[in-house]
C-alpha atoms as a PDB file:
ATOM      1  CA  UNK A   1     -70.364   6.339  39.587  1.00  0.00           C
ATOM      2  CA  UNK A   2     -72.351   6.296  42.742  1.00  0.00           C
ATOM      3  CA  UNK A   3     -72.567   2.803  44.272  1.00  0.00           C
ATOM      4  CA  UNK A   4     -75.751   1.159  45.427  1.00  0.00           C
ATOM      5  CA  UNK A   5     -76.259  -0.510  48.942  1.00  0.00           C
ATOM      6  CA  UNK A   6     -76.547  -4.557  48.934  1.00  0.00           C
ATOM      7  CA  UNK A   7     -77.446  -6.662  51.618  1.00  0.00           C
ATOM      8  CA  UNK A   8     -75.926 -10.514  51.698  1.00  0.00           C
ATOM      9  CA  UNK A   9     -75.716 -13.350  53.532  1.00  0.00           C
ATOM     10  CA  UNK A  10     -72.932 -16.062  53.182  1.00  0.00           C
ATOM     11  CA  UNK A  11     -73.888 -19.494  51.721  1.00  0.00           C
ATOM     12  CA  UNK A  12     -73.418 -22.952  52.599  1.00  0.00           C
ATOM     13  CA  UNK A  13     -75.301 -24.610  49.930  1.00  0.00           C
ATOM     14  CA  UNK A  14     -73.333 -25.798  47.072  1.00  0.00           C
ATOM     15  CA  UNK A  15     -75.121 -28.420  45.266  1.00  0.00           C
ATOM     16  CA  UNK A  16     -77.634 -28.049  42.534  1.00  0.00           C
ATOM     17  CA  UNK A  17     -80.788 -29.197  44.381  1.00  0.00           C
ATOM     18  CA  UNK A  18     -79.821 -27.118  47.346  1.00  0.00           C
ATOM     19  CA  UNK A  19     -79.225 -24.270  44.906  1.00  0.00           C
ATOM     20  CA  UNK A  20     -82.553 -25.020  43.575  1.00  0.00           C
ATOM     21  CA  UNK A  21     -84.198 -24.948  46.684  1.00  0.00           C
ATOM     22  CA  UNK A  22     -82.413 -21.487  47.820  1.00  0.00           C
ATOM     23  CA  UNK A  23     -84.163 -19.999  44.256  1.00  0.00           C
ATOM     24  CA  UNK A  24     -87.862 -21.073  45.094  1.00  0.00           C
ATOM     25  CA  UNK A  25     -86.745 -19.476  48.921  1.00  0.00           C
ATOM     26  CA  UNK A  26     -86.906 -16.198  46.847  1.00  0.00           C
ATOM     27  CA  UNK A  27     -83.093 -16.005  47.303  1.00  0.00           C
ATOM     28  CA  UNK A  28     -80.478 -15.875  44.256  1.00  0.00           C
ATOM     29  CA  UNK A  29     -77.000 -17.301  44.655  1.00  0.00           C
ATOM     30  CA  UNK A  30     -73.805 -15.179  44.424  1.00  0.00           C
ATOM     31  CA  UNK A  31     -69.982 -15.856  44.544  1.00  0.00           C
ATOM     32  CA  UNK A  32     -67.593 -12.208  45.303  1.00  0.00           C
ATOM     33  CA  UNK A  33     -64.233 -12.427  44.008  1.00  0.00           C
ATOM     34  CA  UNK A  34     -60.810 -10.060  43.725  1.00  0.00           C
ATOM     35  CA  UNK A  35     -58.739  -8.446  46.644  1.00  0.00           C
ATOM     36  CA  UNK A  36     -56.348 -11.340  47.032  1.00  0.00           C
ATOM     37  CA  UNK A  37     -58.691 -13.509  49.212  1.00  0.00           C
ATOM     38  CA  UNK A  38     -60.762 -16.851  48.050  1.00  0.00           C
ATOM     39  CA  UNK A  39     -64.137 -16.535  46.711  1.00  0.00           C
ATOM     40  CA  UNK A  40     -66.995 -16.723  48.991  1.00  0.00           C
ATOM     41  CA  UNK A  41     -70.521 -17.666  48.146  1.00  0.00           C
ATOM     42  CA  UNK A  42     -73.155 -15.547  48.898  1.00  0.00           C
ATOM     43  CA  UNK A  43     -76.643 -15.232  48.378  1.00  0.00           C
ATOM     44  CA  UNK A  44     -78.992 -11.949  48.246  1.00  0.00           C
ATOM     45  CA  UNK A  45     -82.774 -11.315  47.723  1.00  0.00           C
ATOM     46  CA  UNK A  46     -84.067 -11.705  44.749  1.00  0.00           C
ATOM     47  CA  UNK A  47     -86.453  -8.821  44.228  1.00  0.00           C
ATOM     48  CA  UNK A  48     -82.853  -6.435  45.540  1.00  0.00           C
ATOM     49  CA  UNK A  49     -81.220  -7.545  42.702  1.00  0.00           C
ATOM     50  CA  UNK A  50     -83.797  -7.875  40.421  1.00  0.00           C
ATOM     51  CA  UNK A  51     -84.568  -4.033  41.333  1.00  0.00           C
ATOM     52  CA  UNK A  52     -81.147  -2.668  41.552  1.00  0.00           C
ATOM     53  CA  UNK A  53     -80.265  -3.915  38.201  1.00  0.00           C
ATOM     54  CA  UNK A  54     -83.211  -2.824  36.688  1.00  0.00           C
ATOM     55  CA  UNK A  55     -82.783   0.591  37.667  1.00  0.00           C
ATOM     56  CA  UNK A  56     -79.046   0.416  36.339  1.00  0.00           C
ATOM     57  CA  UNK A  57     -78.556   2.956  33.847  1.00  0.00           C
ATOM     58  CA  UNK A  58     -75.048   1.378  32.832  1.00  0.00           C
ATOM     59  CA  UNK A  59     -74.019  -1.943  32.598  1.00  0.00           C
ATOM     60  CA  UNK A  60     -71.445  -2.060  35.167  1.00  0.00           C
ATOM     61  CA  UNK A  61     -73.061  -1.322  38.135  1.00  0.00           C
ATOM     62  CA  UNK A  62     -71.109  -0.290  41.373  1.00  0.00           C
ATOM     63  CA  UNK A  63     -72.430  -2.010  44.992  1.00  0.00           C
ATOM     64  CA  UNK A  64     -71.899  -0.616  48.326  1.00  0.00           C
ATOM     65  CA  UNK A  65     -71.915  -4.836  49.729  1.00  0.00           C
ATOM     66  CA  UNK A  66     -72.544  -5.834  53.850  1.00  0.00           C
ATOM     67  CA  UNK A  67     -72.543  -9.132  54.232  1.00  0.00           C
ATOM     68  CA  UNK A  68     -73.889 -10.323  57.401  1.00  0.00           C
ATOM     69  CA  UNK A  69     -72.090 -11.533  60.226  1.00  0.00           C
ATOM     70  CA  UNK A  70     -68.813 -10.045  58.114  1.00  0.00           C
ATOM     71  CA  UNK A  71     -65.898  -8.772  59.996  1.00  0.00           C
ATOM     72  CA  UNK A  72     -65.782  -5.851  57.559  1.00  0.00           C
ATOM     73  CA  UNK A  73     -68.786  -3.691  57.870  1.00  0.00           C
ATOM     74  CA  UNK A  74     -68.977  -2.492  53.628  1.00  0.00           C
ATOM     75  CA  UNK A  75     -67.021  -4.356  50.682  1.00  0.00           C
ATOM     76  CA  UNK A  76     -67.401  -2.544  47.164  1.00  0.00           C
ATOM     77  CA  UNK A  77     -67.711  -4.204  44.396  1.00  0.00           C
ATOM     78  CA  UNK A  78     -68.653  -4.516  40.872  1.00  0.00           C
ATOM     79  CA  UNK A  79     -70.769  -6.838  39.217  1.00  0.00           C
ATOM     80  CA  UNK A  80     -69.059  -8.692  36.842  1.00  0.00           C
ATOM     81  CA  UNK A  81     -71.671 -11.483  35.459  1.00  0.00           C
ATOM     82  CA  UNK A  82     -75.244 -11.706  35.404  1.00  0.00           C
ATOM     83  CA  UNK A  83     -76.644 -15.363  34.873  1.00  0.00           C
ATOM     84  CA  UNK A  84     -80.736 -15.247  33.594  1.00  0.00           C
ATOM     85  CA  UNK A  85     -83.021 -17.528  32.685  1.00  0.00           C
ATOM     86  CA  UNK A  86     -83.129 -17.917  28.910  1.00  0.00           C
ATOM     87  CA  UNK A  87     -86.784 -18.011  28.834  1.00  0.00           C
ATOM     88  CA  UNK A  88     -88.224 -16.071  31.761  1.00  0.00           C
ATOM     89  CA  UNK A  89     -85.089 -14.294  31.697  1.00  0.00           C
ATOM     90  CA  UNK A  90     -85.176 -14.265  36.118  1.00  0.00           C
ATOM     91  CA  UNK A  91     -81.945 -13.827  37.800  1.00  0.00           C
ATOM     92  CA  UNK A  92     -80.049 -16.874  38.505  1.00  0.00           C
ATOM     93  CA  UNK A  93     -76.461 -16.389  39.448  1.00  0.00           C
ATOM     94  CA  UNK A  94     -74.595 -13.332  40.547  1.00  0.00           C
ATOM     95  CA  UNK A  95     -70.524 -12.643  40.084  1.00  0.00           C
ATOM     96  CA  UNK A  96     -69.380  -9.651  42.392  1.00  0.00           C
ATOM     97  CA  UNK A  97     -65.694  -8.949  41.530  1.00  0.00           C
ATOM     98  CA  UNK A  98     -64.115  -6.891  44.689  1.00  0.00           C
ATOM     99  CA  UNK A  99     -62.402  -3.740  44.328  1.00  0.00           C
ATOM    100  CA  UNK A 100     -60.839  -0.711  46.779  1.00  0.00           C
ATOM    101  CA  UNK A 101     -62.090   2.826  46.728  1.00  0.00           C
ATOM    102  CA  UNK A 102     -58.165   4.480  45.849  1.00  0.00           C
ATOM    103  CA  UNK A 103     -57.571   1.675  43.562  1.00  0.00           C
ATOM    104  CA  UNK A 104     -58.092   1.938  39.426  1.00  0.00           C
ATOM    105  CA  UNK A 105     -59.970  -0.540  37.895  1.00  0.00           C
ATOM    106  CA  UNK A 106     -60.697  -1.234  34.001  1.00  0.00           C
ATOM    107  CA  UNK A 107     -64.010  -1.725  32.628  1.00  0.00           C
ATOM    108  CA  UNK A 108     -65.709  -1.979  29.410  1.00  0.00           C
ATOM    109  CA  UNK A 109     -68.595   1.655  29.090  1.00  0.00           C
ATOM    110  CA  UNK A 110     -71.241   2.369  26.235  1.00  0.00           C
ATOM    111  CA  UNK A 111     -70.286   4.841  23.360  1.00  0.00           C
ATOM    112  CA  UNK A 112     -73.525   7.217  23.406  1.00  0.00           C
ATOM    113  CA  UNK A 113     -73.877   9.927  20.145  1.00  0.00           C
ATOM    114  CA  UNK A 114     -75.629  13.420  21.050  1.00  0.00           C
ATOM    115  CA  UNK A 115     -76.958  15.426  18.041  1.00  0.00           C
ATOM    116  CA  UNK A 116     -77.929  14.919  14.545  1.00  0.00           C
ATOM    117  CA  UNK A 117     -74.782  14.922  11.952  1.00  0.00           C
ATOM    118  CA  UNK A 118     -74.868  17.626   8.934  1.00  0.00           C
ATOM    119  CA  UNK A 119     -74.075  14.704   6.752  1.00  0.00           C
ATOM    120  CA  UNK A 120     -77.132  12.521   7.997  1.00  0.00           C
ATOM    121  CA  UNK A 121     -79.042  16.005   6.926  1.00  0.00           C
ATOM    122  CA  UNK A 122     -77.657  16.029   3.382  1.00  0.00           C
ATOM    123  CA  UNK A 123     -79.083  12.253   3.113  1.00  0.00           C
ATOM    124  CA  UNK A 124     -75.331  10.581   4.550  1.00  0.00           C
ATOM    125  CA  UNK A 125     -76.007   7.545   7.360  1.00  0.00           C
ATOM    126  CA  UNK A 126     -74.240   7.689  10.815  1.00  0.00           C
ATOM    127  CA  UNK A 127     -72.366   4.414  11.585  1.00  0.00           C
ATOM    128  CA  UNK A 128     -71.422   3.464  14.653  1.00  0.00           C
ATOM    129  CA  UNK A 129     -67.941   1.454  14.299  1.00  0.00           C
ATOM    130  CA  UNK A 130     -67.442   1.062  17.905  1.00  0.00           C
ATOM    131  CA  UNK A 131     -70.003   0.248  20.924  1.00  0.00           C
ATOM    132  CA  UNK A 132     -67.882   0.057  23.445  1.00  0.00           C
ATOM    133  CA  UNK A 133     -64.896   1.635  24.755  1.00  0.00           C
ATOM    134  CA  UNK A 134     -61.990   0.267  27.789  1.00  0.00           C
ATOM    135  CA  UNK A 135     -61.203   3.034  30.149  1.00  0.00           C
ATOM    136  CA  UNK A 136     -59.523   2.683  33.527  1.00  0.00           C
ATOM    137  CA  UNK A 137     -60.440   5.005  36.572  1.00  0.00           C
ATOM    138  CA  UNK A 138     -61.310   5.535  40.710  1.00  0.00           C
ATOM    139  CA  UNK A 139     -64.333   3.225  41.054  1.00  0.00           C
ATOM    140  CA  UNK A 140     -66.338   6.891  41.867  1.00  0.00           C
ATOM    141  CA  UNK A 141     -65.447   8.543  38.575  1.00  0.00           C
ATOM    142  CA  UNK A 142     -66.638   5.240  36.463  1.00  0.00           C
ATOM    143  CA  UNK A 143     -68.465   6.990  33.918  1.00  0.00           C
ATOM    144  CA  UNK A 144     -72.159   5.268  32.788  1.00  0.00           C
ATOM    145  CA  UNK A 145     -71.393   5.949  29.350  1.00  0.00           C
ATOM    146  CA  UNK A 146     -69.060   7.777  26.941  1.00  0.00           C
ATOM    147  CA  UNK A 147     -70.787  10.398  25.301  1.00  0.00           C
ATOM    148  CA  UNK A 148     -69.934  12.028  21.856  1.00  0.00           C
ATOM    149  CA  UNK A 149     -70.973  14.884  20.184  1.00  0.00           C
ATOM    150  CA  UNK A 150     -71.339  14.176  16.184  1.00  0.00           C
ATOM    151  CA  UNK A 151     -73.487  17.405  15.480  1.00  0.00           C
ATOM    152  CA  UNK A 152     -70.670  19.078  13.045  1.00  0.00           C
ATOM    153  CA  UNK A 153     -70.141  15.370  11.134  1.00  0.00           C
ATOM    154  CA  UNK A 154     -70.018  15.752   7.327  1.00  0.00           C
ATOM    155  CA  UNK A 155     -70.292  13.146   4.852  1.00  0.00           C
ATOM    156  CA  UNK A 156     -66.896  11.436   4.754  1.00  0.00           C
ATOM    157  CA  UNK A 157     -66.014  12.682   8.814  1.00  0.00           C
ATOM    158  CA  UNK A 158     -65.191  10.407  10.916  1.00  0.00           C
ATOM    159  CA  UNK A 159     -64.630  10.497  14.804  1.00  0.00           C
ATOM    160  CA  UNK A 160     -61.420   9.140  16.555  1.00  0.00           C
ATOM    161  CA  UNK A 161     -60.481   8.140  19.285  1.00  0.00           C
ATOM    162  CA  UNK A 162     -58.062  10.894  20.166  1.00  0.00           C
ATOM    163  CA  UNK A 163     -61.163  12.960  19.705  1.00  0.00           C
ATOM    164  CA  UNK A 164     -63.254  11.692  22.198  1.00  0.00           C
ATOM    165  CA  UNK A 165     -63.109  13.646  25.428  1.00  0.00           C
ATOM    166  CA  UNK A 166     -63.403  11.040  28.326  1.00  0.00           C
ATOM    167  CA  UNK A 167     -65.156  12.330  31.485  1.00  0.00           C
ATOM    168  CA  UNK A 168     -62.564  13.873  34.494  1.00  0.00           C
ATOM    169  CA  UNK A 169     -60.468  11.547  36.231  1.00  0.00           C
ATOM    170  CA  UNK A 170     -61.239   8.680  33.260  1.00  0.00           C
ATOM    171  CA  UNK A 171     -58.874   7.065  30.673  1.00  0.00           C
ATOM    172  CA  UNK A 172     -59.506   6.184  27.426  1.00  0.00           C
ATOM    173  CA  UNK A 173     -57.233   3.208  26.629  1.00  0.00           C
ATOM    174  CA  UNK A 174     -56.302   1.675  22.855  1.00  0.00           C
ATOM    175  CA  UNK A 175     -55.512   2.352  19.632  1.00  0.00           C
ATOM    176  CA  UNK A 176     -56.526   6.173  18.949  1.00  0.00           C
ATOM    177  CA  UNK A 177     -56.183   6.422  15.369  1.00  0.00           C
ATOM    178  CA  UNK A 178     -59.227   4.136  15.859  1.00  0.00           C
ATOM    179  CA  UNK A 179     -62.549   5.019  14.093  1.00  0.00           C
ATOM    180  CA  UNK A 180     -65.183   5.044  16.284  1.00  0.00           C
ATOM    181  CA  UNK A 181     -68.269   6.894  14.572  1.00  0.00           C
ATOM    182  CA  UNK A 182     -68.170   7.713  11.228  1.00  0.00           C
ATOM    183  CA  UNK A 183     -71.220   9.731   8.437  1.00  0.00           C
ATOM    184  CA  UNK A 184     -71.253   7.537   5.207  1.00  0.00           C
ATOM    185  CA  UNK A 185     -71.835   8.813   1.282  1.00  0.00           C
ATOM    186  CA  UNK A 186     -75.815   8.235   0.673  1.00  0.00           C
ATOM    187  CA  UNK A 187     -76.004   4.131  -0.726  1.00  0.00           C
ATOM    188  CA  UNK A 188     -78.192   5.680  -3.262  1.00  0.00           C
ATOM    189  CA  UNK A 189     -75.301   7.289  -4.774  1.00  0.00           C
ATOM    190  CA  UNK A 190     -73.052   4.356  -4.462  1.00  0.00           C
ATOM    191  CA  UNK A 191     -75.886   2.362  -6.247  1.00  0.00           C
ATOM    192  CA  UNK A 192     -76.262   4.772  -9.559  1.00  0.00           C
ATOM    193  CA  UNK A 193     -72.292   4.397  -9.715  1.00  0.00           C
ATOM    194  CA  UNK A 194     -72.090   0.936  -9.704  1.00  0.00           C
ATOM    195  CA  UNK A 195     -74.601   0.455 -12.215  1.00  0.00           C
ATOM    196  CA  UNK A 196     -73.155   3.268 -14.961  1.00  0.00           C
ATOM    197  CA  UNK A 197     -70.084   1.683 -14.258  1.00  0.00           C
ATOM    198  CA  UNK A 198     -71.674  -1.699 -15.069  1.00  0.00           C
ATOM    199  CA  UNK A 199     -72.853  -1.005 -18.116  1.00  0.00           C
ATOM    200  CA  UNK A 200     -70.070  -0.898 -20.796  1.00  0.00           C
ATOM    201  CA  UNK A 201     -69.788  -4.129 -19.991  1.00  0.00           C
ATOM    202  CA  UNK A 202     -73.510  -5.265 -20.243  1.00  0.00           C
ATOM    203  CA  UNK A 203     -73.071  -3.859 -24.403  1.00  0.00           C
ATOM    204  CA  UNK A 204     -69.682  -5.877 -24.555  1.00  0.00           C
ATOM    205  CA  UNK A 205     -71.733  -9.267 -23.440  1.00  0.00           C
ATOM    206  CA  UNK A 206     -74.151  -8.858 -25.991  1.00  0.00           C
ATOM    207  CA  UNK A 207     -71.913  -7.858 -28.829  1.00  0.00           C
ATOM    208  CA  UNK A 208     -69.801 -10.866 -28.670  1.00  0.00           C
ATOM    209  CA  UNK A 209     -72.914 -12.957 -28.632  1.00  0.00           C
ATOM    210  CA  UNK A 210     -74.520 -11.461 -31.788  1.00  0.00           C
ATOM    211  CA  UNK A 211     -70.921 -12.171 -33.114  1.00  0.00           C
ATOM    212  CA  UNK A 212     -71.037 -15.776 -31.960  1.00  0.00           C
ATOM    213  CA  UNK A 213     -74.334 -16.301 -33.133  1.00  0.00           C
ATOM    214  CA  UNK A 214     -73.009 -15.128 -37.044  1.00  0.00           C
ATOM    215  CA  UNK A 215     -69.945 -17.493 -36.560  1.00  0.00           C
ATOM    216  CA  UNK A 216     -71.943 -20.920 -35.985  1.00  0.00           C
ATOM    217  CA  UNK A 217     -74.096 -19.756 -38.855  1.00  0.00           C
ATOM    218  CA  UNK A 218     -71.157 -19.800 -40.887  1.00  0.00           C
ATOM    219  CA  UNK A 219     -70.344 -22.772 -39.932  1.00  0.00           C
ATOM    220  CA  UNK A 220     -73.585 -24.574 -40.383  1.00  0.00           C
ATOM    221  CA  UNK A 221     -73.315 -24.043 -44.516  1.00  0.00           C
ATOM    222  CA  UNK A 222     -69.640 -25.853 -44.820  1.00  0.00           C
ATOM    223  CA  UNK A 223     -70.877 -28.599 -42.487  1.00  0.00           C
ATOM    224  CA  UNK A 224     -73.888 -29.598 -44.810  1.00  0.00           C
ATOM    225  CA  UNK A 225     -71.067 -30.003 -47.769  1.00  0.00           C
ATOM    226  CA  UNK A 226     -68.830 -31.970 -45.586  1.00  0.00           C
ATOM    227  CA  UNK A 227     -71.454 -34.621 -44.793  1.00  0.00           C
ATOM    228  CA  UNK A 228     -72.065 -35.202 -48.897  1.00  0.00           C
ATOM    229  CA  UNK A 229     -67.982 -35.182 -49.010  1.00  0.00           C
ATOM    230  CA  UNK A 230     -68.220 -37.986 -46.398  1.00  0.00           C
ATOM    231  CA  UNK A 231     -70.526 -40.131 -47.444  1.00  0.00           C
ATOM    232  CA  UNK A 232     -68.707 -40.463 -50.744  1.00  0.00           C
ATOM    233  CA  UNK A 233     -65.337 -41.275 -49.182  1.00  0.00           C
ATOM    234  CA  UNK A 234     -67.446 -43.824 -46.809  1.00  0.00           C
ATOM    235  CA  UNK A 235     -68.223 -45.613 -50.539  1.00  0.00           C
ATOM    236  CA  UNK A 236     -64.852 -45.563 -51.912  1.00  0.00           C
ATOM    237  CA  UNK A 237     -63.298 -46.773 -49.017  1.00  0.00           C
ATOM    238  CA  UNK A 238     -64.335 -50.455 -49.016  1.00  0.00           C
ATOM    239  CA  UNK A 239     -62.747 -51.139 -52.532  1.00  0.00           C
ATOM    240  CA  UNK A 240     -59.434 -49.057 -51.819  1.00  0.00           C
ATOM    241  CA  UNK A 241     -58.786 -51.268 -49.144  1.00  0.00           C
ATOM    242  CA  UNK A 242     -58.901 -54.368 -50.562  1.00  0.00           C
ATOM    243  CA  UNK A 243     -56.363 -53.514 -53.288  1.00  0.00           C
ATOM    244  CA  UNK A 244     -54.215 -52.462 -50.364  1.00  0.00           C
ATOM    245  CA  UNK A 245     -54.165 -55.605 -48.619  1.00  0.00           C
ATOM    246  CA  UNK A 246     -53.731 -57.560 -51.484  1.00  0.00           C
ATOM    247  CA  UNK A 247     -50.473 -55.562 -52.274  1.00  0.00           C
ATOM    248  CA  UNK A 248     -48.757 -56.645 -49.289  1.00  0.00           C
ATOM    249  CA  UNK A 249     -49.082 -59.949 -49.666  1.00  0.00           C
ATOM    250  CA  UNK A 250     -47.919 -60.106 -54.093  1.00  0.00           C
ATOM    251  CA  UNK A 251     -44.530 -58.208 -52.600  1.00  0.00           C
ATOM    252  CA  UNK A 252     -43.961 -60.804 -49.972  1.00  0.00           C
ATOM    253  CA  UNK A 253     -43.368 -63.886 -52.261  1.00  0.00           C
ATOM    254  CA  UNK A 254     -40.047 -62.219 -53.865  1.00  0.00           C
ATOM    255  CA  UNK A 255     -38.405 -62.032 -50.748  1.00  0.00           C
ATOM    256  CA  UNK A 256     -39.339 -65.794 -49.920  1.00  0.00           C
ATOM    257  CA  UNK A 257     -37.839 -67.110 -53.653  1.00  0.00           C
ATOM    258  CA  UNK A 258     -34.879 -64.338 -53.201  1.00  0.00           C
ATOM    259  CA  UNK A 259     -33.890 -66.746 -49.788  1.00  0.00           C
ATOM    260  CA  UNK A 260     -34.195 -70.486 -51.630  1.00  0.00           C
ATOM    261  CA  UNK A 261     -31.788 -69.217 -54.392  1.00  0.00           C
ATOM    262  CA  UNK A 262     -29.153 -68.689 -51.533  1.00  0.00           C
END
């Protein structure tokens, strides 16, 4: 990755109305950090940054940094965080995280696809299961993005990460039985499936409701009897119990002459 030439200037103001103030200047704060040493605020042009980010083809973005009145002539360093406006979307803040020329670093870089898959031909869809990928390298060989070639993808292929050839002098770090692209079956397919499967069940629904439907039929004829049975047993009942409470009582008085006797 070639780096891009940044002009600073070290910053004094701290507080949010100064910061303020520095922004309508036409000047954007910025804080570097890394290399064992404390952070240092900074602040750089706004139409430079706006520019050299801008023209950024990657997302991490390599600068070639002279800060004035800095005993070192050139620091390098990556940016690390971008703060914008959420409506305007201008440039508010800038993070520069230090790093040294013969010294590895580890970044996050864009997973790019080249070609059209066979599968996509025969009607498959090309998913893309990862975005990004972690690889560590020389802050020179940073690579913009990861490109793959998914030309000879069937339906069903898939692309690994042991299969992905990372650029000279980069690593590819994590998990390489990982998926990272992958051609799917056509959903039109998956859709006829899932509906022939679907039906057997659909007749087995209705059946057992046709079958319902004859049972409380049945059951409506008995009922009608039953009501007539009821109302009759709702007559006799009034007299029945009357001779049963009387009973009671006639057995009682035995008991009471059985205990004068004694």
């Amino acid at each position: 990755m070639k780096s891009v030439a940044l002009k600073a200037y070290p910053r004094s103001q701290v507080r949010h109305a100064e910061v303020k103030k520095l922004r309508v200047s036409g000047r954007v704060p910025a804080t570097i950090y890394g290399r064992q040493e404390k952070p240092q605020n900074l602040e750089v042009g706004f139409d430079e940054i706006t520019d050299l980010l801008h023209s950024s083809v990657s997302e991490n973005v390599l600068v070639d940094l002279s800060v004035e009145n800095d005993a070192r002539a050139n620091r390098l360093a990556l940016v690390q965080e971008v703060q914008k406006h959420p409506l305007h979307g201008h440039v508010l803040h800038v993070d520069l995280h230090e790093v040294a020329a013969d010294e590895k670093v580890t970044v996050m870089v864009p997973v790019e696809t080249v070609g059209e898959p066979i599968g996509v031909k025969n009607g498959g869809t090309l998913d893309h299961v990862v975005f990004k990928l972690r690889v560590r390298s020389l802050p020179k060989d940073l690579p913009a993005q990861i490109m793959i070639d998914v030309a000879a993808l069937d339906i069903g292929k898939s692309v690994h990460l042991s299969e992905v050839v990372a650029p000279a002098g980069v690593e590819i770090l994590g998990d390489k039985t990982r998926t990272v692209v992958t051609v799917a079956a056509p959903r039109a397919e998956e859709e006829v499936v899932a509906t022939a499967a679907a039906a057997p069940v659909a007749g087995e629904v209705e059946m057992t409701k046709e079958k319902k439907e004859e049972g409380a039929e049945g059951a409506a004829a008995p009922a009608g009897k039953g009501e007539k049975g009821a109302k009759g047993d709702a007559k006799a009942a009034p007299a029945g119990d009357k001779k049963g409470e009387a009973k009671p009582e006639a057995e009682a008085k035995p008991e009471a002459k059985g205990k004068k006797k004694k």
